[in-house]
PDB file of N, CA and C in Angstrom:
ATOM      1  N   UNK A   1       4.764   4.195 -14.044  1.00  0.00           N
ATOM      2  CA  UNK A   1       5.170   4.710 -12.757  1.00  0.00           C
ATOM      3  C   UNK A   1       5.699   3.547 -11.912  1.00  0.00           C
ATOM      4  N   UNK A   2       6.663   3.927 -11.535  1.00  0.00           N
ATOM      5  CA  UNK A   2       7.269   2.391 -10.705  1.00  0.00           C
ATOM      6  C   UNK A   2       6.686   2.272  -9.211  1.00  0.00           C
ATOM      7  N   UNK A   3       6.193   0.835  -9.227  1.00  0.00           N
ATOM      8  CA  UNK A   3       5.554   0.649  -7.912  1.00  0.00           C
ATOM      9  C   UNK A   3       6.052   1.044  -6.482  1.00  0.00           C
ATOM     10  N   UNK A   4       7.623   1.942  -6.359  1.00  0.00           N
ATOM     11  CA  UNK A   4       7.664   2.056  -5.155  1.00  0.00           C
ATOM     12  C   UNK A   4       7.084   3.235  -5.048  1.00  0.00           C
ATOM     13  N   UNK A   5       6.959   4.087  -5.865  1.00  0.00           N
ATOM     14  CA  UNK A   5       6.598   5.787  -6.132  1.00  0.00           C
ATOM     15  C   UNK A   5       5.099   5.489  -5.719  1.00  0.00           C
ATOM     16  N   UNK A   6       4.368   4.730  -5.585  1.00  0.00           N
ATOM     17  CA  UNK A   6       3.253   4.414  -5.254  1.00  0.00           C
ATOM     18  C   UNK A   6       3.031   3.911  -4.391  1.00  0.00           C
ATOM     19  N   UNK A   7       3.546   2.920  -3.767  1.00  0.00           N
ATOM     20  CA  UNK A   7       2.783   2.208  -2.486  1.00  0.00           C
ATOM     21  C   UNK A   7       3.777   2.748  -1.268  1.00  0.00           C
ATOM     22  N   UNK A   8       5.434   3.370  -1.124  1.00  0.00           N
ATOM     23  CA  UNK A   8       5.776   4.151   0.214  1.00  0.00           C
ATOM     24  C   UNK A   8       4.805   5.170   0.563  1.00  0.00           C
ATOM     25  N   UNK A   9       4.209   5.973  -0.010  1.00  0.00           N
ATOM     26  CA  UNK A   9       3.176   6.801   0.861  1.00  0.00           C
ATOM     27  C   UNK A   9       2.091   6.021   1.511  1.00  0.00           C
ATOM     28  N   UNK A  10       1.489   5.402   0.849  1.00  0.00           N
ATOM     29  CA  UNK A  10       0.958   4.605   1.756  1.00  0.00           C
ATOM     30  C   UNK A  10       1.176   3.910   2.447  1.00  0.00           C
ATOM     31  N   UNK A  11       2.372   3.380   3.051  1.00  0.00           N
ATOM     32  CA  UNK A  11       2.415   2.839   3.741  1.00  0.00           C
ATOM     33  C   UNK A  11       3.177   3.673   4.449  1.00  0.00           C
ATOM     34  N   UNK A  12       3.817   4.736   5.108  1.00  0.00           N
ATOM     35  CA  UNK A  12       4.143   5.820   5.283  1.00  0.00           C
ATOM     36  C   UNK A  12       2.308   6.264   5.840  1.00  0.00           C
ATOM     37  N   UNK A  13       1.960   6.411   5.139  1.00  0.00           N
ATOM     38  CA  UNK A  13       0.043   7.143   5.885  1.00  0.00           C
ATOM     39  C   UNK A  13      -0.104   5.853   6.761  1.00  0.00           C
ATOM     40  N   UNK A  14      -0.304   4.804   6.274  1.00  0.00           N
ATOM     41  CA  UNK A  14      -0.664   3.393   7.205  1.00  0.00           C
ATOM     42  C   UNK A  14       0.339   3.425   8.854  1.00  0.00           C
ATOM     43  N   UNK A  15       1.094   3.562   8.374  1.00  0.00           N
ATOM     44  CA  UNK A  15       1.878   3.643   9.928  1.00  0.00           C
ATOM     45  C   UNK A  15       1.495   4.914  10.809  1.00  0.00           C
ATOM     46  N   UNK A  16       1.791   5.775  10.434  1.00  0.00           N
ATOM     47  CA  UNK A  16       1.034   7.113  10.856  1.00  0.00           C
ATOM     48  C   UNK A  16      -0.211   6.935  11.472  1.00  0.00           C
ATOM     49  N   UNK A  17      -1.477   6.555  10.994  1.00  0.00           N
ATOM     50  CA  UNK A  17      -2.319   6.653  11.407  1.00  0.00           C
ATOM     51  C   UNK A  17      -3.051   5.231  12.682  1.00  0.00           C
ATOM     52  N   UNK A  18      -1.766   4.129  12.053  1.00  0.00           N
ATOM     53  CA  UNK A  18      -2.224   2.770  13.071  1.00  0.00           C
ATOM     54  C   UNK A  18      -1.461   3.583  14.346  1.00  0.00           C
ATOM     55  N   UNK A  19      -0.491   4.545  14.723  1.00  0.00           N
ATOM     56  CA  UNK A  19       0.528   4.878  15.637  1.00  0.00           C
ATOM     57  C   UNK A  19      -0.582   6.342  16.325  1.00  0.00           C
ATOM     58  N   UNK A  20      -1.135   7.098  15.611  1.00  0.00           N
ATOM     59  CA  UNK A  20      -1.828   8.152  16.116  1.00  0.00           C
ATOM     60  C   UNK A  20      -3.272   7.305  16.391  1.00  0.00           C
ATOM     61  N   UNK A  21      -4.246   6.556  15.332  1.00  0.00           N
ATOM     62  CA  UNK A  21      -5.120   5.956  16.149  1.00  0.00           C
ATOM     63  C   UNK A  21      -5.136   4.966  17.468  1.00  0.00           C
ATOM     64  N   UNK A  22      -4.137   4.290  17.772  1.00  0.00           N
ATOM     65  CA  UNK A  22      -3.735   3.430  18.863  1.00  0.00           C
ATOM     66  C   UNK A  22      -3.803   4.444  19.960  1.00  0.00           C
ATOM     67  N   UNK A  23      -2.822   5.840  19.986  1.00  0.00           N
ATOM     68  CA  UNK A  23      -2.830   6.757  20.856  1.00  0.00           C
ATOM     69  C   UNK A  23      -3.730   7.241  21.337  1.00  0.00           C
ATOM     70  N   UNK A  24      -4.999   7.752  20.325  1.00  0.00           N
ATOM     71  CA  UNK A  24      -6.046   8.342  20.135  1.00  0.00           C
ATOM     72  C   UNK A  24      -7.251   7.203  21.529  1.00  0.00           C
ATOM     73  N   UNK A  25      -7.334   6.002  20.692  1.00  0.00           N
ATOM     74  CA  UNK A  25      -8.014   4.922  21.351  1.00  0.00           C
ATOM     75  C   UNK A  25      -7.743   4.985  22.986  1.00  0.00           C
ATOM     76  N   UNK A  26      -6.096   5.070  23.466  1.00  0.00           N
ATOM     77  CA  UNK A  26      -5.707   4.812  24.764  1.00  0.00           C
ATOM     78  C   UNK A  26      -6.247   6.048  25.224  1.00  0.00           C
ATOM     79  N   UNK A  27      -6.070   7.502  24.644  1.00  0.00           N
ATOM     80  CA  UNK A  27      -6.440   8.398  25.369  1.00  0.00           C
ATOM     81  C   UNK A  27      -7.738   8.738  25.883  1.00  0.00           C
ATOM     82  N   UNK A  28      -8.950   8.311  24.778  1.00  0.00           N
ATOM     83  CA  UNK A  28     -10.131   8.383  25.144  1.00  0.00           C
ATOM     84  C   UNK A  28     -10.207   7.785  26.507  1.00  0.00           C
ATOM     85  N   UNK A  29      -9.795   6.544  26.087  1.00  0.00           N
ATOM     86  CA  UNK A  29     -10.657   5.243  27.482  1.00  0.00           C
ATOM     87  C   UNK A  29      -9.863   5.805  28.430  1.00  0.00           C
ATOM     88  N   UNK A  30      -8.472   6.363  28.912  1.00  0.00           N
ATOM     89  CA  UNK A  30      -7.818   6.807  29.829  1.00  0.00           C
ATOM     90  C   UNK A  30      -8.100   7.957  30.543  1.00  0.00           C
ATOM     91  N   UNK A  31      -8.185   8.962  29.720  1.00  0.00           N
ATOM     92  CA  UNK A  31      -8.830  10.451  29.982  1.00  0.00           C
ATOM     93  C   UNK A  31     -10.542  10.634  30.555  1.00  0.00           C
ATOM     94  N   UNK A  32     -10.988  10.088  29.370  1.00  0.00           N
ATOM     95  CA  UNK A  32     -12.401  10.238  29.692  1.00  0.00           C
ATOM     96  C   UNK A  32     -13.235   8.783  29.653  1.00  0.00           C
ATOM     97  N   UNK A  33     -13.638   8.340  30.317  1.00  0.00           N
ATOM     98  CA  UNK A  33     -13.975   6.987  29.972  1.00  0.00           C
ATOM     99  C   UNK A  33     -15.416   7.014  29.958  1.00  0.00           C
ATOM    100  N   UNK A  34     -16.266   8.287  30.792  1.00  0.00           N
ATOM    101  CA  UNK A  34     -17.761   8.207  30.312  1.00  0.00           C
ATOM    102  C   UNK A  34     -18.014   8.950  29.083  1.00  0.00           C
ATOM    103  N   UNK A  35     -16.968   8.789  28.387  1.00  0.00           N
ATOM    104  CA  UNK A  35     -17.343   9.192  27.063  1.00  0.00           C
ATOM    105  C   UNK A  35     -18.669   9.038  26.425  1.00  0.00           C
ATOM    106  N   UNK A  36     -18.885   7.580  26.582  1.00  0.00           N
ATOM    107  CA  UNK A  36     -19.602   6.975  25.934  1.00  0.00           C
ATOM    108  C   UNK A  36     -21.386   7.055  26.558  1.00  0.00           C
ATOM    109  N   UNK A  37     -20.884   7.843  27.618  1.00  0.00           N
ATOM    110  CA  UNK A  37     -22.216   7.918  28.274  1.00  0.00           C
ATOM    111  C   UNK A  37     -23.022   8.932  27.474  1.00  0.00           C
ATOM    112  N   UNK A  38     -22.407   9.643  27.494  1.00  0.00           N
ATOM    113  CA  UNK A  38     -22.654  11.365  27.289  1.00  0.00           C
ATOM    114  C   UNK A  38     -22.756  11.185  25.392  1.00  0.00           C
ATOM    115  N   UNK A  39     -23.451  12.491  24.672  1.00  0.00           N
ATOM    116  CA  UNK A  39     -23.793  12.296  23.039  1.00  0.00           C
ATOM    117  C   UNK A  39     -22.173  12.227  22.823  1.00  0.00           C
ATOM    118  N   UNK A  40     -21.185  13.000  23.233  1.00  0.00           N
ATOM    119  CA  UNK A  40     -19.944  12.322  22.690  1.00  0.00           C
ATOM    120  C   UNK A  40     -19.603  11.175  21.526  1.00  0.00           C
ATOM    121  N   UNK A  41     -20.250  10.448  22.191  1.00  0.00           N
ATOM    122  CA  UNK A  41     -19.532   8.948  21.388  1.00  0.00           C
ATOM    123  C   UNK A  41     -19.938   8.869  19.703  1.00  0.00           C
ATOM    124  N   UNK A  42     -20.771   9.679  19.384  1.00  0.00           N
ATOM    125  CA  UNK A  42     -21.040  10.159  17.830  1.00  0.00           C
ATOM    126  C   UNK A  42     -19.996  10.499  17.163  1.00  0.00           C
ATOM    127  N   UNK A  43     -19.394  11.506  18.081  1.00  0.00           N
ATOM    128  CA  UNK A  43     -18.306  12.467  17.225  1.00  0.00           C
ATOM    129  C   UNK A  43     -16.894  11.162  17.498  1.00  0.00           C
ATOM    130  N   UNK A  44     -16.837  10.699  18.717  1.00  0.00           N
ATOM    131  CA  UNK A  44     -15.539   9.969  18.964  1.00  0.00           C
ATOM    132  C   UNK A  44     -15.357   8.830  18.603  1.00  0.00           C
ATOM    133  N   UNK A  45     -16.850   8.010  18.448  1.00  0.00           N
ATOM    134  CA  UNK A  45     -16.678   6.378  17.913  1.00  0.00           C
ATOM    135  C   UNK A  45     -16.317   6.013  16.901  1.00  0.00           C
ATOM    136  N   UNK A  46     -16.523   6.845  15.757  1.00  0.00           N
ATOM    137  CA  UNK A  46     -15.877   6.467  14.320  1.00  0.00           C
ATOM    138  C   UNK A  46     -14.266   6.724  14.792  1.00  0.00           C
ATOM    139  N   UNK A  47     -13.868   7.774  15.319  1.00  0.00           N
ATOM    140  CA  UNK A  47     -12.167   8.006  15.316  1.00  0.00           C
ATOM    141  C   UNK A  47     -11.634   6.774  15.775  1.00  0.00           C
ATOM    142  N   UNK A  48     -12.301   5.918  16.952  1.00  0.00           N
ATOM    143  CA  UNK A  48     -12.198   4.994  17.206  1.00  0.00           C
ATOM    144  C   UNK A  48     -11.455   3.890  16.491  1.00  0.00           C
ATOM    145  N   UNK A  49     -11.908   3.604  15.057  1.00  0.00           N
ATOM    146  CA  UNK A  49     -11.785   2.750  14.143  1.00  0.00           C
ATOM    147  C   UNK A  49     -10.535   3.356  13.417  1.00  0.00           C
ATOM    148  N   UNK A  50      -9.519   4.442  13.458  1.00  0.00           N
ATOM    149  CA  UNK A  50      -8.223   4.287  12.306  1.00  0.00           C
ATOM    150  C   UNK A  50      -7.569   3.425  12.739  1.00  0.00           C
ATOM    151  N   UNK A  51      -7.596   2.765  13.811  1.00  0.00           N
ATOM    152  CA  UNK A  51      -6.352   1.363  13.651  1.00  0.00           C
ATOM    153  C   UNK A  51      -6.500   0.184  12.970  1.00  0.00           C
ATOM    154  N   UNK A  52      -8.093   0.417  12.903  1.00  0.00           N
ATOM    155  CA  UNK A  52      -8.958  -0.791  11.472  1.00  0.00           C
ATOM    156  C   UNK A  52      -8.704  -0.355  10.318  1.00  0.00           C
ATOM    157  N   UNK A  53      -8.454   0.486  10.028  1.00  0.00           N
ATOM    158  CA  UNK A  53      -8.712   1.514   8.585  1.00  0.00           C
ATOM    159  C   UNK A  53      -7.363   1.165   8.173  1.00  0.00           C
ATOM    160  N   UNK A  54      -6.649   1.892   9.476  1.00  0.00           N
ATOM    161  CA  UNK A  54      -4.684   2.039   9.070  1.00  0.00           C
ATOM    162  C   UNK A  54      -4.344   0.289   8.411  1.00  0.00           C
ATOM    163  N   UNK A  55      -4.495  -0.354   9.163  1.00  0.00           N
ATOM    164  CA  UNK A  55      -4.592  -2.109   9.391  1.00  0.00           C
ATOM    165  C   UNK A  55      -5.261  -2.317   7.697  1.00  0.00           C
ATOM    166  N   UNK A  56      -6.071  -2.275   7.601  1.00  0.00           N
ATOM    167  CA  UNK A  56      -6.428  -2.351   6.085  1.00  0.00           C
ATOM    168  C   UNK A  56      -5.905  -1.839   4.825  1.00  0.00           C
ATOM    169  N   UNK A  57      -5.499  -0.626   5.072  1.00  0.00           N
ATOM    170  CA  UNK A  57      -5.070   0.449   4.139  1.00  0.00           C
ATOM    171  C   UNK A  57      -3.563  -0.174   4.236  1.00  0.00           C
ATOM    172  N   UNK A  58      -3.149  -0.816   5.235  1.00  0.00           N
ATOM    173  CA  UNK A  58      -1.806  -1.301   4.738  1.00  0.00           C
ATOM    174  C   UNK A  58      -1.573  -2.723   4.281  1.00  0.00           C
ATOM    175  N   UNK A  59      -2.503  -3.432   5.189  1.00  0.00           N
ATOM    176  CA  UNK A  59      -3.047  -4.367   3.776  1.00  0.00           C
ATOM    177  C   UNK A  59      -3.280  -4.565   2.454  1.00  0.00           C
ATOM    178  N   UNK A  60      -4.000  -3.419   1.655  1.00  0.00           N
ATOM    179  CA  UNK A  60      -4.333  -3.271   0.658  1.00  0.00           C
ATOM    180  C   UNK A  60      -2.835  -2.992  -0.023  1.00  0.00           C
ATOM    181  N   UNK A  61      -2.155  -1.915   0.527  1.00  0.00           N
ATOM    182  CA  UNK A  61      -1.056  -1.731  -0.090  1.00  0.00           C
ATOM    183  C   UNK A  61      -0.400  -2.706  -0.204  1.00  0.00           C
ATOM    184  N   UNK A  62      -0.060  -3.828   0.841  1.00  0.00           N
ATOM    185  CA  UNK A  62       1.135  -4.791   0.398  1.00  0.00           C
ATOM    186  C   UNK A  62       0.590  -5.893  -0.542  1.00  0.00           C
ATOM    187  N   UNK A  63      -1.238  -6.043  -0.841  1.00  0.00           N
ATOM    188  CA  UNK A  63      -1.389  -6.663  -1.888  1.00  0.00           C
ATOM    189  C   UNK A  63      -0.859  -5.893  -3.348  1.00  0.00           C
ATOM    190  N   UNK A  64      -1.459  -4.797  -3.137  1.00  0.00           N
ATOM    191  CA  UNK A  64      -1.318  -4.476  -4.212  1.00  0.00           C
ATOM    192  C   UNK A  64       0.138  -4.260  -5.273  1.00  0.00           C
ATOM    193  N   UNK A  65       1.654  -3.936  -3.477  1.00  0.00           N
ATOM    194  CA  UNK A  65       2.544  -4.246  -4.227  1.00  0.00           C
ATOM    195  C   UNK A  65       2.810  -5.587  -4.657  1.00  0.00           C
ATOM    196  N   UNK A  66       2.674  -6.432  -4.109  1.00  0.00           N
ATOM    197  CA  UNK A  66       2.581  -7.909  -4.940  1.00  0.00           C
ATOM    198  C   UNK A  66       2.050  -8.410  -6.010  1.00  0.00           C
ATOM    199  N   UNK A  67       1.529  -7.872  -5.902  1.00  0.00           N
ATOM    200  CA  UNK A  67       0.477  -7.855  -7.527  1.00  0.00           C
ATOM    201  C   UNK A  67       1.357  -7.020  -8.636  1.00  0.00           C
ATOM    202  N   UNK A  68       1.857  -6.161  -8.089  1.00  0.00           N
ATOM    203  CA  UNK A  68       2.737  -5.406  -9.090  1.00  0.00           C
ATOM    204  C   UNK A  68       3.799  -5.414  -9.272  1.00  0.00           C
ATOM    205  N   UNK A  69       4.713  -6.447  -8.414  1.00  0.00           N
ATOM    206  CA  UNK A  69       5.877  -6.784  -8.683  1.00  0.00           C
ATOM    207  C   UNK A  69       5.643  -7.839  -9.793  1.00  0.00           C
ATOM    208  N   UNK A  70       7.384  -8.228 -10.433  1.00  0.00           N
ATOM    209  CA  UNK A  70       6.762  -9.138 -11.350  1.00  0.00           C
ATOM    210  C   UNK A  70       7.739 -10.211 -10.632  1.00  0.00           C
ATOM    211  N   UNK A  71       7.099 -11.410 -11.112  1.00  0.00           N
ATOM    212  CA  UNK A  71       7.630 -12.828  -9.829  1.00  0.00           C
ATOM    213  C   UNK A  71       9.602 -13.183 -10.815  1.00  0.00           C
ATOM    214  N   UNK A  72       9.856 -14.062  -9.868  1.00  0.00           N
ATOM    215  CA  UNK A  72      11.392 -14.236 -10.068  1.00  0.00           C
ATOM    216  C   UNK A  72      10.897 -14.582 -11.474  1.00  0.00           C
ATOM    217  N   UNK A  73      10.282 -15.748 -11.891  1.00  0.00           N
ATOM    218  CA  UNK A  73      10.416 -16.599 -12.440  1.00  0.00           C
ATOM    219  C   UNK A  73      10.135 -15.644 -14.238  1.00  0.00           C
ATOM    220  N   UNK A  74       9.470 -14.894 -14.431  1.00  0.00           N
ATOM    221  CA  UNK A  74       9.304 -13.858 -14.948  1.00  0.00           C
ATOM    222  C   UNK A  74      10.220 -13.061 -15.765  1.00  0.00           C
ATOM    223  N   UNK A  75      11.294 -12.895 -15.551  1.00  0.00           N
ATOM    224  CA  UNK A  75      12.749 -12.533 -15.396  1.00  0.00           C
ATOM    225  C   UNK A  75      13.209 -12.858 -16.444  1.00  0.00           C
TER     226      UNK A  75
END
């Protein structure tokens, strides 16, 4: 399977979700900011974290396409 058929969705999901969690993050603290007072913050604090996740998950992908390309020298 050729490595682009594999790593554009993910990185395609990685952007997506660093662009909707960033949003997500501003809206909480903007909208509601005693979120955190109230049991809320159970259900909302993990959502918190897709811009860590996205950030990683696209990390992982650009190792992994590197790893799967094959180098010039190779050739």
């Amino acid at each position: 399977m050729p490595i682009t058929l594999e790593t554009v969705p993910a990185t395609v999901v990685s952007l997506t979700i660093v662009t909707r969690g960033v949003r997500l993050v501003r809206r909480v603290f903007a909208v509601t900011p005693e979120v955190f007072a109230d049991s809320w913050w159970v259900t909302i604090g993990p959502t918190l974290l897709f811009p860590v996740w996205a950030v990683g998950l696209g990390w992982a992908t650009f190792a992994y396409r590197e790893r799967g390309l094959p180098d010039e020298a190779e050739k």
